[in-house]
C-alpha atoms as a PDB file:
ATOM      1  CA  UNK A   1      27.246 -48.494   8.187  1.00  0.00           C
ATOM      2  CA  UNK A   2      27.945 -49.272   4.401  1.00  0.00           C
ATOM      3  CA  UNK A   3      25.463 -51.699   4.006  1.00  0.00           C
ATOM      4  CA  UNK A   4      22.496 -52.377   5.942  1.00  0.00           C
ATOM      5  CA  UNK A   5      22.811 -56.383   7.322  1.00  0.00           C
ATOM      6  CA  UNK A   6      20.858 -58.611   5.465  1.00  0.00           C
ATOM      7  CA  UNK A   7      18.863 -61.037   7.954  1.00  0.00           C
ATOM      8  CA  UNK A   8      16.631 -64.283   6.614  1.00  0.00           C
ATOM      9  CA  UNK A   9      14.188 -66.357   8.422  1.00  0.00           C
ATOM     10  CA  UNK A  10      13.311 -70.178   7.819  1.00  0.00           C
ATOM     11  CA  UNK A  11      11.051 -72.129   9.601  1.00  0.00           C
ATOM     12  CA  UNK A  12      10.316 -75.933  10.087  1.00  0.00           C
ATOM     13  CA  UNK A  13       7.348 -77.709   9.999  1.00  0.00           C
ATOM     14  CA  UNK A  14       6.840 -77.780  13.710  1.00  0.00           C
ATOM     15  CA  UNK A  15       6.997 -73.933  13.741  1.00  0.00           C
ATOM     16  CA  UNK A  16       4.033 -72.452  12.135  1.00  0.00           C
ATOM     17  CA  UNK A  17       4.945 -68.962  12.163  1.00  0.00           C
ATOM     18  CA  UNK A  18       3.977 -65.697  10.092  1.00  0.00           C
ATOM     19  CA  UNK A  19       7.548 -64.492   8.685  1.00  0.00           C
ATOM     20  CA  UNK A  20       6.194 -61.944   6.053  1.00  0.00           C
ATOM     21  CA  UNK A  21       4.352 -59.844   8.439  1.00  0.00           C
ATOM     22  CA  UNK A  22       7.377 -59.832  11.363  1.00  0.00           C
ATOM     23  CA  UNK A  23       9.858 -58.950   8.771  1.00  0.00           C
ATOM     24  CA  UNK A  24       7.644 -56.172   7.369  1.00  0.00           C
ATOM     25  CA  UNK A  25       7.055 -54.984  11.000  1.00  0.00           C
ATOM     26  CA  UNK A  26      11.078 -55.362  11.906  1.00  0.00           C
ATOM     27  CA  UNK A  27      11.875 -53.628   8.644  1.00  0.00           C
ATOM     28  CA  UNK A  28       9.287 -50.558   9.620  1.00  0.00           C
ATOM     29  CA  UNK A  29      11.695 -49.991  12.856  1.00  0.00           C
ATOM     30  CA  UNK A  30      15.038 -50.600  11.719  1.00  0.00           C
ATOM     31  CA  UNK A  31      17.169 -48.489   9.591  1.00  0.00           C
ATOM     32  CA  UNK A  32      20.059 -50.463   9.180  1.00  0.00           C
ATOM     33  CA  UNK A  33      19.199 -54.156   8.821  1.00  0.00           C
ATOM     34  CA  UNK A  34      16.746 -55.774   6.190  1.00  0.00           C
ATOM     35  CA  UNK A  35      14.747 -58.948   7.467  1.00  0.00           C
ATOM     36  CA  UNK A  36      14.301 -61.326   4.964  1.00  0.00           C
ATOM     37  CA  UNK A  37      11.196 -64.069   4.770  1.00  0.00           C
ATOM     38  CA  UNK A  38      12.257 -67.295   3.095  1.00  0.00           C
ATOM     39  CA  UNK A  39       9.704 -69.829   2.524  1.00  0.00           C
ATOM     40  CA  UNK A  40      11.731 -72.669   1.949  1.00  0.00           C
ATOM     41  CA  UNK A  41      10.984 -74.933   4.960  1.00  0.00           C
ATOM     42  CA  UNK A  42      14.158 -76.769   6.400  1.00  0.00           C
ATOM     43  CA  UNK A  43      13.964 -80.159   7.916  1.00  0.00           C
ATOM     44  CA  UNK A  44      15.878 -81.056  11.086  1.00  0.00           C
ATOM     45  CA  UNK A  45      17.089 -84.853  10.848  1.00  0.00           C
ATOM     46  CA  UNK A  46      18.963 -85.437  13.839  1.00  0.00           C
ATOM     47  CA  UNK A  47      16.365 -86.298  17.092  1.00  0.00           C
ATOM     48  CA  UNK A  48      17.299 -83.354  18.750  1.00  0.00           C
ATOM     49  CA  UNK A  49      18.973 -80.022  17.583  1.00  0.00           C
ATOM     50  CA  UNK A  50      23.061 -80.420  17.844  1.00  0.00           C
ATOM     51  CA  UNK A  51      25.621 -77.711  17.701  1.00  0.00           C
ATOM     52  CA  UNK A  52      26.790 -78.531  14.904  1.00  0.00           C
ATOM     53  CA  UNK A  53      25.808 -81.545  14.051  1.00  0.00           C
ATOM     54  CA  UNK A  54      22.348 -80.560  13.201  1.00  0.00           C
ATOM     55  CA  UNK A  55      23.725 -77.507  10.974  1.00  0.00           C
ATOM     56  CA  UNK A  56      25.699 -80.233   8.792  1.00  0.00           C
ATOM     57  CA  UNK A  57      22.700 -82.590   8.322  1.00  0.00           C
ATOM     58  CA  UNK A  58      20.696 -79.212   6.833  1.00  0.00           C
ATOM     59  CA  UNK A  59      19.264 -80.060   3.379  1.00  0.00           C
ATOM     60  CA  UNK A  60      22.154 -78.596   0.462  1.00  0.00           C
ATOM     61  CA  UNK A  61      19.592 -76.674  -0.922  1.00  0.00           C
ATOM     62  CA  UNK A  62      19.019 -74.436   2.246  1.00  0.00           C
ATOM     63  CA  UNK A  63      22.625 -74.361   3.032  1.00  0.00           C
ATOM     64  CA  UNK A  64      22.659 -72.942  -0.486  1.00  0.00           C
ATOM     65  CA  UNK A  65      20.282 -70.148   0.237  1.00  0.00           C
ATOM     66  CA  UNK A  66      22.111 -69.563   4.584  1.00  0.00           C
ATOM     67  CA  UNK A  67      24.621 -67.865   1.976  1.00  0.00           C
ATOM     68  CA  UNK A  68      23.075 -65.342   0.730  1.00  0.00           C
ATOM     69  CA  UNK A  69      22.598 -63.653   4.162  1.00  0.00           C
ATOM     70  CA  UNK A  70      24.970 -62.326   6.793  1.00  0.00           C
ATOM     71  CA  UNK A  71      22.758 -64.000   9.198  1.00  0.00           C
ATOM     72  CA  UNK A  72      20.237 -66.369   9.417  1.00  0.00           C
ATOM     73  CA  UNK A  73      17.316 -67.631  11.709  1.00  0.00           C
ATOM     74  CA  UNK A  74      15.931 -70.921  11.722  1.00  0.00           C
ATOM     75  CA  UNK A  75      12.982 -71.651  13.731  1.00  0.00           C
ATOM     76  CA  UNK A  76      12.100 -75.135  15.521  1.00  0.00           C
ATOM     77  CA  UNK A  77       9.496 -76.547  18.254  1.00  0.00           C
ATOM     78  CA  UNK A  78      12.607 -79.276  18.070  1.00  0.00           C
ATOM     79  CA  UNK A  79      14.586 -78.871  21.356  1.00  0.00           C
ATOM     80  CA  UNK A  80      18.692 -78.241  21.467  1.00  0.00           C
ATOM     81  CA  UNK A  81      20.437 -81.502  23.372  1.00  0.00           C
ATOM     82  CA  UNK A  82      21.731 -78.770  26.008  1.00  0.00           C
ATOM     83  CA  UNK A  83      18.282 -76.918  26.505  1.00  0.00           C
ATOM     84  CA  UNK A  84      19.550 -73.424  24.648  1.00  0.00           C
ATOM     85  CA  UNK A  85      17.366 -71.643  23.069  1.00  0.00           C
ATOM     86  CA  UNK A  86      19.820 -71.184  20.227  1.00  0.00           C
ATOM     87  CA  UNK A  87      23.626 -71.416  19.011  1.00  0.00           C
ATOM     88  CA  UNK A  88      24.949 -69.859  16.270  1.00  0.00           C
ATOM     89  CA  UNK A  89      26.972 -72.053  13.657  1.00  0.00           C
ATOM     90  CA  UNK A  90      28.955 -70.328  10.620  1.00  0.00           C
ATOM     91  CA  UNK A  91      26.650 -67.155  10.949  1.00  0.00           C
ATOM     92  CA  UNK A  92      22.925 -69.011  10.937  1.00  0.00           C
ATOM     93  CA  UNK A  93      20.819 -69.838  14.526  1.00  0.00           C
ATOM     94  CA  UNK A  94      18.752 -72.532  14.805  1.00  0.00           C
ATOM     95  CA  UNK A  95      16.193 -71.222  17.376  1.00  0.00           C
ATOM     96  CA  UNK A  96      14.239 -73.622  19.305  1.00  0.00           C
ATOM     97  CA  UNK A  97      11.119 -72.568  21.000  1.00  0.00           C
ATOM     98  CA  UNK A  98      10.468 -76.140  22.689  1.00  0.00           C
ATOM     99  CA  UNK A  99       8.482 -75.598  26.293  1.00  0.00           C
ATOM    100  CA  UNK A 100       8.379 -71.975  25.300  1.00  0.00           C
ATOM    101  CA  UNK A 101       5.150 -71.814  27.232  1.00  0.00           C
ATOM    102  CA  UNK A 102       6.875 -73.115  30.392  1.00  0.00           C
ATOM    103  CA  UNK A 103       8.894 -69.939  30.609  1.00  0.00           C
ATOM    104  CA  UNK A 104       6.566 -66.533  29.753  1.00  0.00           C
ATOM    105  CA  UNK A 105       3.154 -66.026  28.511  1.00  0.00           C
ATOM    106  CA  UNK A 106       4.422 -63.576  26.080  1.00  0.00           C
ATOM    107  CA  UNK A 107       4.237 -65.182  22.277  1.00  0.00           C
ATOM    108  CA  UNK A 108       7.281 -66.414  20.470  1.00  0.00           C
ATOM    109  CA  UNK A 109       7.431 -63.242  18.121  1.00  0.00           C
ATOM    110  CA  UNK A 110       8.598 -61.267  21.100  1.00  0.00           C
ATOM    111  CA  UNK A 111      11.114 -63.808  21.864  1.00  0.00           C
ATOM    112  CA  UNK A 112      12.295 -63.883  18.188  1.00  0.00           C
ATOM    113  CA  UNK A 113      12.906 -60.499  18.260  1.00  0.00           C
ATOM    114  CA  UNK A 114      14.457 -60.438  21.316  1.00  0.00           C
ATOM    115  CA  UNK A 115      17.106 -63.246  20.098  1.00  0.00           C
ATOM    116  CA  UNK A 116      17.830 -61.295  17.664  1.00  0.00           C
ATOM    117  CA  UNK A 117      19.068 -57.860  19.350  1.00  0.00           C
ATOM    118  CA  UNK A 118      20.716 -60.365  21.873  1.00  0.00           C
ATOM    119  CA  UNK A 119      22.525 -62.091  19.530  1.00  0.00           C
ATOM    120  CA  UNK A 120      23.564 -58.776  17.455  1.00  0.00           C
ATOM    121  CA  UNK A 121      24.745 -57.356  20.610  1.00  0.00           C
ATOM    122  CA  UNK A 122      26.885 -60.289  21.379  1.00  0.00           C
ATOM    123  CA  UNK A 123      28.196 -60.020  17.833  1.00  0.00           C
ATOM    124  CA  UNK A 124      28.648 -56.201  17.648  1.00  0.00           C
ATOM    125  CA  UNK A 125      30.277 -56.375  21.183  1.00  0.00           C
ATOM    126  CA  UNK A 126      27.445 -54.112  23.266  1.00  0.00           C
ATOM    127  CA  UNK A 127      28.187 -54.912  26.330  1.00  0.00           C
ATOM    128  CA  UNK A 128      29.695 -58.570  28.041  1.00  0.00           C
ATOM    129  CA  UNK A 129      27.376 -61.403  28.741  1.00  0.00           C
ATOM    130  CA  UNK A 130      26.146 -61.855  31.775  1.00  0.00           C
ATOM    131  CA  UNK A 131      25.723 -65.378  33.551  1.00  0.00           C
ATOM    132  CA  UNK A 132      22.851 -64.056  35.872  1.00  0.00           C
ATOM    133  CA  UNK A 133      19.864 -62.951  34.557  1.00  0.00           C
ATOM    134  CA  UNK A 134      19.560 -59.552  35.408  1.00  0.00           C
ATOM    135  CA  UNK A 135      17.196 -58.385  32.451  1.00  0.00           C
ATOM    136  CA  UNK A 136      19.866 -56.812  30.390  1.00  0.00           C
ATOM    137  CA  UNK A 137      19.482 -58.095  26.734  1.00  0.00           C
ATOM    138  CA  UNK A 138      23.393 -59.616  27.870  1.00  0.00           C
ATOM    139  CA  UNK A 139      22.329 -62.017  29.651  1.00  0.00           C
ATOM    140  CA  UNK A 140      22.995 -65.885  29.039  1.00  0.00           C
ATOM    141  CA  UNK A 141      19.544 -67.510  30.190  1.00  0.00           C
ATOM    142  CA  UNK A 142      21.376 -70.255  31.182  1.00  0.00           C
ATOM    143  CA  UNK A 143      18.026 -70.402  33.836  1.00  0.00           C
ATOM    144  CA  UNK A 144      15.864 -70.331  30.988  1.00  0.00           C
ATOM    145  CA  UNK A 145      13.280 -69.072  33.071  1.00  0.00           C
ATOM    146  CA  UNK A 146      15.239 -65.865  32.979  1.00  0.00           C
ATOM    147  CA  UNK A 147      13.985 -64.672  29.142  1.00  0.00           C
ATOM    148  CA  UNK A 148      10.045 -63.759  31.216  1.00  0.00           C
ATOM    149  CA  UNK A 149      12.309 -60.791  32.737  1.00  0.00           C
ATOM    150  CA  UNK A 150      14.581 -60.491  29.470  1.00  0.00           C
ATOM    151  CA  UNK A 151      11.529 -59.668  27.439  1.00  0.00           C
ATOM    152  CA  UNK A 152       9.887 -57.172  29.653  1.00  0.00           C
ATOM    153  CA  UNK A 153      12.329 -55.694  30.487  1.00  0.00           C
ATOM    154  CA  UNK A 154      14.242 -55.349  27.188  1.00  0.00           C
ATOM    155  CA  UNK A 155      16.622 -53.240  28.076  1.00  0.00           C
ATOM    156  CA  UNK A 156      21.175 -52.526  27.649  1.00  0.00           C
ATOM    157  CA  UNK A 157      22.152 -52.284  31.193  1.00  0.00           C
ATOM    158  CA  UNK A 158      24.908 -49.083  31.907  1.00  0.00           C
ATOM    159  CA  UNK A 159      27.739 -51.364  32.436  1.00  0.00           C
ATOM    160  CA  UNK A 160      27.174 -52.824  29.270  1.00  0.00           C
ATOM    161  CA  UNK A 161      26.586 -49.466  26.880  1.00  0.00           C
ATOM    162  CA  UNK A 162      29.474 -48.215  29.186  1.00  0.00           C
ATOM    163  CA  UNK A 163      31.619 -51.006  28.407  1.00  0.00           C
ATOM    164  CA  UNK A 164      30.160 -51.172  24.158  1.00  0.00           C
ATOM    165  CA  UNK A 165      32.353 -49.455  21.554  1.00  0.00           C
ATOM    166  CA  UNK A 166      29.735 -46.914  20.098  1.00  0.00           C
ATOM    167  CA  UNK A 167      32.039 -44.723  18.355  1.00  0.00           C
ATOM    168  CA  UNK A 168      32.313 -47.893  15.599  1.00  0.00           C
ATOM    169  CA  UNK A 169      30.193 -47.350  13.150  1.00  0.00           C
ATOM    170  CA  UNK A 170      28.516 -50.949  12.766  1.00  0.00           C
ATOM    171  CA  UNK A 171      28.123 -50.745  16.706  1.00  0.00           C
ATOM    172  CA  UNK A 172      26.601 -47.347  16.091  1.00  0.00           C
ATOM    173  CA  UNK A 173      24.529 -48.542  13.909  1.00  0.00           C
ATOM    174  CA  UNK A 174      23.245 -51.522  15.200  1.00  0.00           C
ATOM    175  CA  UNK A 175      22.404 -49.696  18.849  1.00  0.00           C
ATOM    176  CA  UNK A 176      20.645 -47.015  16.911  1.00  0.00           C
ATOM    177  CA  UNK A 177      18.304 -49.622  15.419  1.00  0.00           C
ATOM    178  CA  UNK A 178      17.885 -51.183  19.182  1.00  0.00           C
ATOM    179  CA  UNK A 179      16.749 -47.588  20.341  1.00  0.00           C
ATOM    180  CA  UNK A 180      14.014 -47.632  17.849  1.00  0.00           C
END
């Protein structure tokens, strides 16, 4: 990998969370991808979070700063219109942790983190998604309830590392980082 992918954080002001220390934490692991803190706070101004209606509506000043990034996170109590816990818009995820506590007792940095390896194994092409939940990092959630086994588990099931490109270098790269 040339360059190691840059990766900033935002949060609301319905999601009190502590982005310095789980970036410094991420960026102990991971050899090929920096997490960055921002701590600009983004408002969301639609009712509920729209693909990608809400993305539009973000302050010009933020959308300013999703550019300097080749992904970004930001995070929301704010429930999506469909119930997802995210959808990616023009390479930036608003994450919504709404009812998070009806799904796992496990806190919302482990989810984070796990969004994060899902959604940069969806975009680096490890594996296929998977509309069960079978614990593999693949798998769509689209029983939300699912992300409880997700988590604990945490794990690349074999038909999806046999069916990932590794010789690619990003994909290298980026599964390298996941075995850490």
């Amino acid at each position: 990998m040339k360059d190691k992918i840059k990766i900033q954080f935002f949060e609301d002001n319905t999601f009190p969370f502590d982005l310095d220390s789980f970036c410094s934490l991420l960026n102990s692991i991971c050899i090929n991808i920096e997490f960055i803190p921002r701590h600009e706070k983004f408002q969301i101004k639609t009712p509920v979070v729209n693909c990608p209606k809400t993305y539009l509506a973000l302050d010009d000043v933020i959308k300013e700063e999703l550019r300097n990034a080749d992904l970004n996170y930001l995070l929301t109590n704010i429930q999506y219109d469909n119930n997802y816990f995210f959808e990616e818009y023009n390479d930036s995820i608003i994450v919504s942790f709404s009812g998070w506590n009806n799904y796992t007792e496990l806190p919302t940095t482990n989810g984070l983190a796990y969004f994060i390896a899902s959604n940069l194994a969806f975009d680096y092409k490890i594996g296929n998604e998977h509309d069960e939940n079978t614990g593999c990092l693949n798998d769509f959630w689209r029983d939300k309830t699912g992300i409880d086994l997700g988590m604990k588990s945490a794990h690349i099931c074999s038909e999806c590392i046999s069916k990932s490109n590794l010789k690619d270098v990003n994909t290298k790269a980026i599964y390298e980082d996941f075995e850490n």
